[in-house]
Protein backbone atom coordinates (compact mmCIF):
# COMPACT_ATOMS: atom_id res chain seq x y z
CA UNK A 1 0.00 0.00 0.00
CA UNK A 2 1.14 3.48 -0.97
CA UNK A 3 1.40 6.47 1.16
CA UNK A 4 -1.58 8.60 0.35
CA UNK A 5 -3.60 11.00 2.58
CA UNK A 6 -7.38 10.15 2.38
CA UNK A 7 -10.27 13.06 2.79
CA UNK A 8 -13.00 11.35 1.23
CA UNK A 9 -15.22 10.80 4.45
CA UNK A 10 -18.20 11.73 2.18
CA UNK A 11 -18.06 8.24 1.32
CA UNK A 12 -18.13 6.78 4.48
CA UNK A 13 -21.11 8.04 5.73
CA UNK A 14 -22.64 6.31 2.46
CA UNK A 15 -23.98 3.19 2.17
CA UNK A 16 -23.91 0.40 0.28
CA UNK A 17 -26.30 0.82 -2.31
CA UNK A 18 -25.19 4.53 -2.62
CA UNK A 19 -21.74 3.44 -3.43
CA UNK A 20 -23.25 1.19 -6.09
CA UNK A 21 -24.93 4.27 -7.63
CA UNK A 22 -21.89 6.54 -7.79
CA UNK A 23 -19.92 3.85 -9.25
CA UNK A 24 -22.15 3.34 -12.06
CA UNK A 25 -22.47 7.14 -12.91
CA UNK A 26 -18.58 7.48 -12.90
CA UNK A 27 -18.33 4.13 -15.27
CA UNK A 28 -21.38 6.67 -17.58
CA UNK A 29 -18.94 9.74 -17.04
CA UNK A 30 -16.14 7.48 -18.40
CA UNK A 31 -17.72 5.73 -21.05
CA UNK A 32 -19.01 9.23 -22.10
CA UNK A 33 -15.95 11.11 -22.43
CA UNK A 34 -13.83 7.85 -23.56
CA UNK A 35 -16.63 8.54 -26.72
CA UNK A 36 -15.59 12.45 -26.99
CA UNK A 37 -11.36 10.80 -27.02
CA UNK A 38 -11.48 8.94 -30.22
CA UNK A 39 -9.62 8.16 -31.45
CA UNK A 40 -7.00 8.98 -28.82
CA UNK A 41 -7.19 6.60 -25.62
CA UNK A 42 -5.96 7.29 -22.14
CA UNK A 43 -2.57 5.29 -21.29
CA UNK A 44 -2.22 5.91 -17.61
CA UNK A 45 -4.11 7.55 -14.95
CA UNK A 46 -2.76 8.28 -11.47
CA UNK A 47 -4.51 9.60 -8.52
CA UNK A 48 -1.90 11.43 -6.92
CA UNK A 49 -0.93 11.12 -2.72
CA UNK A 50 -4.21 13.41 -1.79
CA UNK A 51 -7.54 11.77 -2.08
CA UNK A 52 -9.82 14.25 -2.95
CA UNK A 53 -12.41 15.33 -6.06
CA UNK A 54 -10.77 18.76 -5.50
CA UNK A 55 -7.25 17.79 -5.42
CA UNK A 56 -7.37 15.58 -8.40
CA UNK A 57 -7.83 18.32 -11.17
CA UNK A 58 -5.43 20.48 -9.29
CA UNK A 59 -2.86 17.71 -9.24
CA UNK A 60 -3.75 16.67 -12.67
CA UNK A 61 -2.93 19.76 -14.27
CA UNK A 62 0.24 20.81 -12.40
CA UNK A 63 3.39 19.01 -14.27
CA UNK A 64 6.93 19.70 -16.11
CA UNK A 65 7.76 18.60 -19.57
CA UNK A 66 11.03 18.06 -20.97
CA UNK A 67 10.88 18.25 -24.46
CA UNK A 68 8.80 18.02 -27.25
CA UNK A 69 7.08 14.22 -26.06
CA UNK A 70 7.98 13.43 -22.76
CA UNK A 71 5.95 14.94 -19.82
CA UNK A 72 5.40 14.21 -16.23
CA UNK A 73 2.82 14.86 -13.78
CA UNK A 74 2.33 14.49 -10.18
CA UNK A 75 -0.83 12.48 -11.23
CA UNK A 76 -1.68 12.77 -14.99
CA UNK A 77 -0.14 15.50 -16.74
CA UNK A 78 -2.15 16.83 -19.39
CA UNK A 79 -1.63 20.25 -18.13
CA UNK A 80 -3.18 23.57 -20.17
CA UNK A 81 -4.10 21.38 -22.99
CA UNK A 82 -6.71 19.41 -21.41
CA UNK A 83 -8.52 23.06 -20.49
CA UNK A 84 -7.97 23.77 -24.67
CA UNK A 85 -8.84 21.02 -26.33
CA UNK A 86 -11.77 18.85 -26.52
CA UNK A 87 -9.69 15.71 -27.28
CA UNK A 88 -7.70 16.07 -24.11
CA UNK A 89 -10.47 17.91 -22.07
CA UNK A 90 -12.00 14.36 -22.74
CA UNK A 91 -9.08 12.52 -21.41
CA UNK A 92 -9.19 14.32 -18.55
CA UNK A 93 -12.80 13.73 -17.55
CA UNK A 94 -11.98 9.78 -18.02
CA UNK A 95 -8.98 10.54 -16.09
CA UNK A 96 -10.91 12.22 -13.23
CA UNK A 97 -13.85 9.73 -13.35
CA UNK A 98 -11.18 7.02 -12.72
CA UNK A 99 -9.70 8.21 -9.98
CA UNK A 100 -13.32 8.40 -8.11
CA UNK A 101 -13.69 5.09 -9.22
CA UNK A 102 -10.43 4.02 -7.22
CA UNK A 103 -11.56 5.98 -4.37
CA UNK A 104 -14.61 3.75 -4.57
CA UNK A 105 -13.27 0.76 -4.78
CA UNK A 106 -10.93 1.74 -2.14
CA UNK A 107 -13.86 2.21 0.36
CA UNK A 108 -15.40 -0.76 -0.73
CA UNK A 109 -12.13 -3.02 0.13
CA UNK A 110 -12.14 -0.54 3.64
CA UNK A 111 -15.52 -2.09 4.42
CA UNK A 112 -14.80 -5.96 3.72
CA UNK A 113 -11.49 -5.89 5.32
């Protein structure tokens, strides 16, 4: 397990069938914007060490490129072109949607364990 600091109590206080219904509208979200990508597809996604809805966008965008090709984010790394272009603004909603989908899942293997 990786060090990362979690603030998403708003999913604790749900419950089961709740969590059910948020993780099917994030699989819509993706499915939706993975539509608006194509015919470019996501190759990573990374939450990041906070675990927030806020923080991911935030952490997302921040990043430092070395060249033409090569980039590298503290989560994703799309940076300014994901808020320019529909293409990557696409990306980044399936990159966003993913990482509530971990935080999901992560909450669901908190409440088996």
């Amino acid at each position: 397990m990786s060090f990362a600091i979690n603030l998403r109590s708003d999913l604790r206080r749900m419950s089961d069938a709740e969590l059910a219904a948020l993780l099917a509208r994030c699989w819509e979200r993706h499915d939706a914007a993975q539509a608006l990508a194509s015919p470019f597809a996501l190759s990573a996604s990374s939450r990041g060490f906070i675990r927030h809805p806020a923080a991911y966008p935030l952490i997302s965008v921040l990043r430092v490129s070395l060249g033409i090709t090569w980039s590298m984010g503290l989560a994703f790394g799309f940076g300014l072109e994901s808020l320019l272009f529909p293409s990557y603004r696409a990306l980044m909603n399936m990159h966003l949607s993913l990482c509530d989908i971990a935080d999901i899942n992560d909450e669901l293997e908190r409440r088996r364990a």
